[in-house]
C-alpha atoms as a PDB file:
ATOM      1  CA  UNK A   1      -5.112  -3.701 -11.976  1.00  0.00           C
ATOM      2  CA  UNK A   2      -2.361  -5.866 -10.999  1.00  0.00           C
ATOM      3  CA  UNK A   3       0.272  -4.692 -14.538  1.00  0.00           C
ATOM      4  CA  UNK A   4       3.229  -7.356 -13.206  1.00  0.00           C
ATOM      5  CA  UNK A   5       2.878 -10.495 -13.559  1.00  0.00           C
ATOM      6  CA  UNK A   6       5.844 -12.535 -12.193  1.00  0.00           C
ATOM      7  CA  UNK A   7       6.587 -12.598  -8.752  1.00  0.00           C
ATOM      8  CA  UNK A   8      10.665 -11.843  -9.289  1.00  0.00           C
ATOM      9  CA  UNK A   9       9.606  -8.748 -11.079  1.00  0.00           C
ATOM     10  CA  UNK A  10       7.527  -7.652  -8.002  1.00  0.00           C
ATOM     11  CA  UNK A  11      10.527  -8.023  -5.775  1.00  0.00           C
ATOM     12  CA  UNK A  12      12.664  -6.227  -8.465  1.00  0.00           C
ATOM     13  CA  UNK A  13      10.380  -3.346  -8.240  1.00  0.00           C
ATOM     14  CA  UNK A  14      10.332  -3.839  -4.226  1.00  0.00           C
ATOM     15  CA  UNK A  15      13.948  -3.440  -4.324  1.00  0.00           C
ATOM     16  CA  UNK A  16      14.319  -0.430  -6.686  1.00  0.00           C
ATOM     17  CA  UNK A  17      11.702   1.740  -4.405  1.00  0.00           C
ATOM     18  CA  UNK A  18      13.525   0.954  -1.486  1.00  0.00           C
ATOM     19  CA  UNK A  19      17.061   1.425  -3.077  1.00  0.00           C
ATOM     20  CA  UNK A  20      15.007   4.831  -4.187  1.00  0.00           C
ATOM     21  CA  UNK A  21      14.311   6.176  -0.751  1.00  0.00           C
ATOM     22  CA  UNK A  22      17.757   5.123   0.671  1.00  0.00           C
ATOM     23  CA  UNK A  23      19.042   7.050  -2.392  1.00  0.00           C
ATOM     24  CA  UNK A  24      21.618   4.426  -3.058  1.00  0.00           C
ATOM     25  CA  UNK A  25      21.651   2.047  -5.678  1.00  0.00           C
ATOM     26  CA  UNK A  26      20.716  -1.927  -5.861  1.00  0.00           C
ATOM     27  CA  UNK A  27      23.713  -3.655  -5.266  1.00  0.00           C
ATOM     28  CA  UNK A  28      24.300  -7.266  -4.010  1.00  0.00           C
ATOM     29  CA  UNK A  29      25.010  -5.666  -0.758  1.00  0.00           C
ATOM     30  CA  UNK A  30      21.932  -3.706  -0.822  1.00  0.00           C
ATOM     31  CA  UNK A  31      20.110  -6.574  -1.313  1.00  0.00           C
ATOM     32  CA  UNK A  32      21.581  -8.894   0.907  1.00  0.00           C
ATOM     33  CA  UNK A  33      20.723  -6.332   3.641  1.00  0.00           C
ATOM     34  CA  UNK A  34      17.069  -6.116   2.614  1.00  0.00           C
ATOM     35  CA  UNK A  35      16.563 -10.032   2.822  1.00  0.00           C
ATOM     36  CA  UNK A  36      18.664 -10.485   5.823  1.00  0.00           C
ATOM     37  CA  UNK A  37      18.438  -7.736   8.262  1.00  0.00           C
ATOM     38  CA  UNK A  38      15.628  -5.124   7.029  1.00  0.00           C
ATOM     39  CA  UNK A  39      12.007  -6.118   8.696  1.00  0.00           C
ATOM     40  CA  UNK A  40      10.198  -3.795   6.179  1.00  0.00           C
ATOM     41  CA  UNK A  41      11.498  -5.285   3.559  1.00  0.00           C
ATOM     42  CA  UNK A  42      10.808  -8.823   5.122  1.00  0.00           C
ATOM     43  CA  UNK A  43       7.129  -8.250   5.302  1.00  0.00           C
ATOM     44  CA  UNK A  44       6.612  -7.067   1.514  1.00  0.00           C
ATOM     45  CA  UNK A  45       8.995 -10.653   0.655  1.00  0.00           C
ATOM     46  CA  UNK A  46       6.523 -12.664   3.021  1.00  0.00           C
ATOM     47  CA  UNK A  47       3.905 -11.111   0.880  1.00  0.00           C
ATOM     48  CA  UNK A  48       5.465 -12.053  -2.286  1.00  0.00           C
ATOM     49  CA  UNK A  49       6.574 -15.666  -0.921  1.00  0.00           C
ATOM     50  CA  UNK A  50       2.387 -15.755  -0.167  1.00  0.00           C
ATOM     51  CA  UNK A  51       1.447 -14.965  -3.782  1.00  0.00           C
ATOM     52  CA  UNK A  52       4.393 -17.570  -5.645  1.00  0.00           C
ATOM     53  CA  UNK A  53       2.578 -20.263  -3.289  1.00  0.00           C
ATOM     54  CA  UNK A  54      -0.756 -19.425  -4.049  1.00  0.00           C
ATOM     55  CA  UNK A  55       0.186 -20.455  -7.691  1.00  0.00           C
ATOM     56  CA  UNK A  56       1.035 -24.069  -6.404  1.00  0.00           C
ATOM     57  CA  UNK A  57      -1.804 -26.146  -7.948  1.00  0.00           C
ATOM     58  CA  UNK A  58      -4.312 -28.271  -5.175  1.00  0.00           C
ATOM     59  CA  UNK A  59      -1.764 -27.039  -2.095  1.00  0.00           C
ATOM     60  CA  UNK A  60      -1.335 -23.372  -2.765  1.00  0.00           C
ATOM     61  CA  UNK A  61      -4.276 -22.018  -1.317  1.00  0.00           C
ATOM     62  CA  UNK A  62      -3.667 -23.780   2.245  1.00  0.00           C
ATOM     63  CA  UNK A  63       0.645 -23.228   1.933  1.00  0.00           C
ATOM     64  CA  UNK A  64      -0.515 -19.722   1.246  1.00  0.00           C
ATOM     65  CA  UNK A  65      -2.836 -19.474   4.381  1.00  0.00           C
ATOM     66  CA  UNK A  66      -0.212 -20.978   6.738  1.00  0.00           C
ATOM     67  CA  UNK A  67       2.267 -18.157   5.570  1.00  0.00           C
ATOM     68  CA  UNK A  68       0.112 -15.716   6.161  1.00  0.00           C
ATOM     69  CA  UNK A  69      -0.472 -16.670   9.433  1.00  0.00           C
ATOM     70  CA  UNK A  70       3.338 -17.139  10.288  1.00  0.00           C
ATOM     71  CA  UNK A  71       4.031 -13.783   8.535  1.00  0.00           C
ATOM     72  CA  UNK A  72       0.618 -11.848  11.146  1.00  0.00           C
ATOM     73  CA  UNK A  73       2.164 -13.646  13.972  1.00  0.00           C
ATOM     74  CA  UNK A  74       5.792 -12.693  12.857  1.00  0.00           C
ATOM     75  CA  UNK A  75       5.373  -8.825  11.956  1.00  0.00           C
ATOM     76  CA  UNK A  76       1.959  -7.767  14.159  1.00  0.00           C
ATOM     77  CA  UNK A  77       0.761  -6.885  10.702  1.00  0.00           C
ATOM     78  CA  UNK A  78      -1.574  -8.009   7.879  1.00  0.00           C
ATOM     79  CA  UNK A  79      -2.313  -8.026   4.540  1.00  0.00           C
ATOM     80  CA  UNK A  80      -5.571  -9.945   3.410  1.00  0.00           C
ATOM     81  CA  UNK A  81      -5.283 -12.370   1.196  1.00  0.00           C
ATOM     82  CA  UNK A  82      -7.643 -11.128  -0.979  1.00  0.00           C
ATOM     83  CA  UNK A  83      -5.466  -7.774  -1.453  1.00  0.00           C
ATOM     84  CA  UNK A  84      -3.948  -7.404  -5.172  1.00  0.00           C
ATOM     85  CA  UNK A  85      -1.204  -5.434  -4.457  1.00  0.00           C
ATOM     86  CA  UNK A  86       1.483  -4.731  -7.598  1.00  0.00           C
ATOM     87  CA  UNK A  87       5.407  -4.185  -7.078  1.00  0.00           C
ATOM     88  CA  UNK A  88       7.363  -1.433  -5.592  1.00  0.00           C
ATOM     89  CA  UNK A  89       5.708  -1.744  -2.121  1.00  0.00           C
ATOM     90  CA  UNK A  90       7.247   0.428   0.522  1.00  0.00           C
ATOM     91  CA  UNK A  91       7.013  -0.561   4.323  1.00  0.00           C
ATOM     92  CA  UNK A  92       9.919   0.930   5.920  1.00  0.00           C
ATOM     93  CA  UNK A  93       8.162   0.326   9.359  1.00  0.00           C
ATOM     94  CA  UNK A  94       6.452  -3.112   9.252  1.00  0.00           C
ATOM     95  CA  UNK A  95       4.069  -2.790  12.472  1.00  0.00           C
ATOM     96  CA  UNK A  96       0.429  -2.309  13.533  1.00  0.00           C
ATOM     97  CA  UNK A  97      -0.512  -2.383   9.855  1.00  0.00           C
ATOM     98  CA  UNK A  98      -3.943  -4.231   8.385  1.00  0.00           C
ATOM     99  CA  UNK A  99      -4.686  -4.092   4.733  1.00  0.00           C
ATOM    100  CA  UNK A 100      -8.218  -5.890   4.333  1.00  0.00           C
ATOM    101  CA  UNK A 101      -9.494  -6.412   0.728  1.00  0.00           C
ATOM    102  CA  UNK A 102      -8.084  -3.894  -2.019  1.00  0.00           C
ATOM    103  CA  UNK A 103      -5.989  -3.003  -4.709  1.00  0.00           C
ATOM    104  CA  UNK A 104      -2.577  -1.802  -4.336  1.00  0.00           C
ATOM    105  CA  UNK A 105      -0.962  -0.038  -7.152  1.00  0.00           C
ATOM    106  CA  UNK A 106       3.034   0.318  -8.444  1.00  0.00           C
ATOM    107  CA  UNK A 107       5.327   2.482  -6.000  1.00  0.00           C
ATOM    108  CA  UNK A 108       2.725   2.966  -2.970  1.00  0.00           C
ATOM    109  CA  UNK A 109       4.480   3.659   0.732  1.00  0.00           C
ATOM    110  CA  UNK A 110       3.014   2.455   3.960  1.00  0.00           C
ATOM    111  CA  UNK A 111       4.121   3.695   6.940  1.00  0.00           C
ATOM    112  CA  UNK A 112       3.281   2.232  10.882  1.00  0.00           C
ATOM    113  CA  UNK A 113      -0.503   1.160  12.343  1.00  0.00           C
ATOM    114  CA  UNK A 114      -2.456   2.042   8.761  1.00  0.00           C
ATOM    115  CA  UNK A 115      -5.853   0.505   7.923  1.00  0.00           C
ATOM    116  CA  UNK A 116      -7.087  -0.314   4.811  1.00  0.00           C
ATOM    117  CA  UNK A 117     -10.406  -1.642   4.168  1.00  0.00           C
ATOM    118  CA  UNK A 118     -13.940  -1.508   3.558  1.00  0.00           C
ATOM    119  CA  UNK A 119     -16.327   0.780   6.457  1.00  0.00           C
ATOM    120  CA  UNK A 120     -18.108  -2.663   7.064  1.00  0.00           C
ATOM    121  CA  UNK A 121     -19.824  -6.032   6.756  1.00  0.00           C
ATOM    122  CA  UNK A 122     -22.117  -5.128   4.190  1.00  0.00           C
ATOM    123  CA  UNK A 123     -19.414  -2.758   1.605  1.00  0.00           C
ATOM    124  CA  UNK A 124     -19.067  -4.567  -0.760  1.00  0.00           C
ATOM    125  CA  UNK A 125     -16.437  -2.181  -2.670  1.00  0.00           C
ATOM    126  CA  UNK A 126     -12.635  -2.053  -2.184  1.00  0.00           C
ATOM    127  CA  UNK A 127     -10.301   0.950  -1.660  1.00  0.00           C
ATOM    128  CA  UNK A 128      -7.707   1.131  -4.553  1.00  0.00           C
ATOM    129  CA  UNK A 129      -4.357   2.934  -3.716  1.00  0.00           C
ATOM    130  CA  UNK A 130      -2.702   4.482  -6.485  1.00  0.00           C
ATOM    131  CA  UNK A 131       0.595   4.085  -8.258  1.00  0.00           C
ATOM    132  CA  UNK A 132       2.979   6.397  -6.450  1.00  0.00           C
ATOM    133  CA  UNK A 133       0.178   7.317  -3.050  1.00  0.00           C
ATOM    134  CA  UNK A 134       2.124   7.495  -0.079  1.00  0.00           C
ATOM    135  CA  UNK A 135      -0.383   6.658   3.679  1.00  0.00           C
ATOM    136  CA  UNK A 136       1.450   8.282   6.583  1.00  0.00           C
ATOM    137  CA  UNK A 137       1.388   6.756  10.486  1.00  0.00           C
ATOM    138  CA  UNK A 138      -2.028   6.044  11.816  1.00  0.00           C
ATOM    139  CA  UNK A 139      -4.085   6.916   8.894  1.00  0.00           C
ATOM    140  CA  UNK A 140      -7.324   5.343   8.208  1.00  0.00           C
ATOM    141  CA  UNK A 141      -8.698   5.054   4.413  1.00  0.00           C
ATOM    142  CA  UNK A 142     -12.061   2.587   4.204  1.00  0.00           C
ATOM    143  CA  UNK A 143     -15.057   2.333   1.882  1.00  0.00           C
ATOM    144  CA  UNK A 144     -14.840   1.676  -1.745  1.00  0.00           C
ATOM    145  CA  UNK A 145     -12.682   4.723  -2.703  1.00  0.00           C
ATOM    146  CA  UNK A 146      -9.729   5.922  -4.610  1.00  0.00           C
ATOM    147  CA  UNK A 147      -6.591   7.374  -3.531  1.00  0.00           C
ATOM    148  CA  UNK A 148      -5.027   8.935  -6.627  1.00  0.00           C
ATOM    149  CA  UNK A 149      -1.771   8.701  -7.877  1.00  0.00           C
ATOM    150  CA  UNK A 150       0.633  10.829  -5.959  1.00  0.00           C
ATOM    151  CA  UNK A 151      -1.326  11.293  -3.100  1.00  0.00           C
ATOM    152  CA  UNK A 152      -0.433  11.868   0.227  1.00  0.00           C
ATOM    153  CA  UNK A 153      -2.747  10.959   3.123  1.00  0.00           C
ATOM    154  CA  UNK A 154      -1.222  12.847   6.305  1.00  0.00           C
ATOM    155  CA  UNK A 155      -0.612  10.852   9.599  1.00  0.00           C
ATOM    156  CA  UNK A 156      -4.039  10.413  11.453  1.00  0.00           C
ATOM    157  CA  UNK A 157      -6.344  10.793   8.885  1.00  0.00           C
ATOM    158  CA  UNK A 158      -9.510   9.367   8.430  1.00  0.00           C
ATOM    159  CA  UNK A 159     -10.510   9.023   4.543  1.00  0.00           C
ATOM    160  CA  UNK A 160     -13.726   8.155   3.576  1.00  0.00           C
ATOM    161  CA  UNK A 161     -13.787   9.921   0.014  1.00  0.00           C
ATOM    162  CA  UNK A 162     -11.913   9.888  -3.006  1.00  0.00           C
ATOM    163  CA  UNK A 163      -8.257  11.938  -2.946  1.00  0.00           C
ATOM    164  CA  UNK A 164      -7.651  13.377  -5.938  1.00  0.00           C
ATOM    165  CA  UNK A 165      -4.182  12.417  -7.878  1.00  0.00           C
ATOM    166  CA  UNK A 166      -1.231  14.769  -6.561  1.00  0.00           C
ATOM    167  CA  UNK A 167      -3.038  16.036  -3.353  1.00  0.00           C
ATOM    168  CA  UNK A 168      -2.738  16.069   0.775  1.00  0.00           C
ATOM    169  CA  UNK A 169      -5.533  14.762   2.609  1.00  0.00           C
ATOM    170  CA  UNK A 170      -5.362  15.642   6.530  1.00  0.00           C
ATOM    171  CA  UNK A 171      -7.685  15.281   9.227  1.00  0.00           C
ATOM    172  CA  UNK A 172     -10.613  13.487  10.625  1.00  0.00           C
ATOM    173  CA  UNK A 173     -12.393  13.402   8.881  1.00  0.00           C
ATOM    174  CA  UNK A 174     -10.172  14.080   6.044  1.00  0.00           C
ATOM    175  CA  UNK A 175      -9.925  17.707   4.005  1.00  0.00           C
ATOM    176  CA  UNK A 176      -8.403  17.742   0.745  1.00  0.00           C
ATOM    177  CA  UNK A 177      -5.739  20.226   0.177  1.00  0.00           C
ATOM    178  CA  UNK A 178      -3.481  20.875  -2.951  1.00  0.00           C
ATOM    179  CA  UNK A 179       0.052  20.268  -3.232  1.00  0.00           C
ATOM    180  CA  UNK A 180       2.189  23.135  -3.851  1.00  0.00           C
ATOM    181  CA  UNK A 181       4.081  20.589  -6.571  1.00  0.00           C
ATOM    182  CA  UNK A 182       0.709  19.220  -8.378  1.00  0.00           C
ATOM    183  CA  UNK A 183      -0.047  19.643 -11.503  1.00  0.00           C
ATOM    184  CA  UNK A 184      -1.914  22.749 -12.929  1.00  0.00           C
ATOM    185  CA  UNK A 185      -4.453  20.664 -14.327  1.00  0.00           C
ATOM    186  CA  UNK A 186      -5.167  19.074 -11.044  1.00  0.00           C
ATOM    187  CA  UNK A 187      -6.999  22.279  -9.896  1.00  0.00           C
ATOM    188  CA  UNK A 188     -10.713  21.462 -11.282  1.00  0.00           C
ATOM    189  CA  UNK A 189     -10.362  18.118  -9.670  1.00  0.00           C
ATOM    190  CA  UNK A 190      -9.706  18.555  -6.615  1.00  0.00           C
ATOM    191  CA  UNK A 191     -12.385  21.326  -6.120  1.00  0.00           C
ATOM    192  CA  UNK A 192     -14.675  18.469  -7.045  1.00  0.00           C
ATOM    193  CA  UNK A 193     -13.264  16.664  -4.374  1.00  0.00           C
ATOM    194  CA  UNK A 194     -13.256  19.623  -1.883  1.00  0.00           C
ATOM    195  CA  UNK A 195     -16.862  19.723  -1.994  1.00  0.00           C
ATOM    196  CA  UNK A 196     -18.010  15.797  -1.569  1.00  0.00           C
ATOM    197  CA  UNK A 197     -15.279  16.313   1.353  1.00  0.00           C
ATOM    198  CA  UNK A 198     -17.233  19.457   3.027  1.00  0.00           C
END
């Protein structure tokens, strides 16, 4: 899943999405502010500090542990250690936020008090989030399930099926709906998904 490798291209990526969304460019300035005074962008870097020490033979696994406890205490948020997530991660709003076990794709946005994770003890898949998916405020996506690239799950909502790539998901439990900017071709999908969702 994971398609970068080093942890200095992660950040790189990090800092171009967020550069991307402030519609500015990276500049030393821009990135001084990230690092220094920008608590989203803090988290993902705790993250990425968590998966450089990880690679730190015999000590890595405990120095990685300890951060990730400093970093839950720091931020009232979580992401599980056993979560591969890739670069261009997007927290603009670093709070209330637990990511259990899955896989995070390129370019994904997390807003406030999300849950990722699997429905319970006995699950034994993991949700994957898609390059480019975007989880609004308060939504809920659990079970071993696939949010497609370009999706958008609406603020609230509780997913429990696969989202087709380039489509809305809203509600409780969530309905799919197509995006007025997806592609033609998405059409057949999502009716497939429309129906598991019913």
């Amino acid at each position: 899943m994971t398609r970068t490798t080093t942890i200095t291209d992660k950040i790189r990526e990090d800092l171009a999405h967020y550069a991307l969304r402030e519609h500015t460019r990276v500049s030393p300035a821009f990135v001084a502010r990230m690092f220094l005074v920008t608590p989203g962008f803090q988290f993902v870097l705790a993250l990425r500090i968590q998966e450089a020490l990880v690679r730190i033979p015999l000590v890595g696994r405990l120095l990685r542990r300890i951060a990730w406890w400093a970093s839950c205490l720091l931020f009232g948020s979580e992401i599980a250690m056993a979560a591969r997530v890739d670069g261009g991660l997007y927290v603009p709003h670093p709070y209330g936020i637990v990511v259990g076990a899955c896989d995070i794709e390129k370019s994904v946005t997390l807003l406030q008090h999300i849950t990722i994770g699997r429905k319970d003890h006995t699950d034994r898949g993991r949700p994957r989030i898609c390059d480019g998916a975007s989880l609004m405020a308060g939504c809920v996506v659990v079970g071993d399930i696939t949010i497609g690239s370009g999706a958008t799950i609406g603020a609230n909502s509780v997913v429990l099926k696969d989202v087709p790539p380039d489509s809305v998901a809203i509600g409780a439990p969530a309905k799919i709906l197509r995006r007025a900017d997806a592609p033609i071709g998405a059409k057949d999908e999502l009716q497939d998904a429309k129906s598991q969702v019913a």
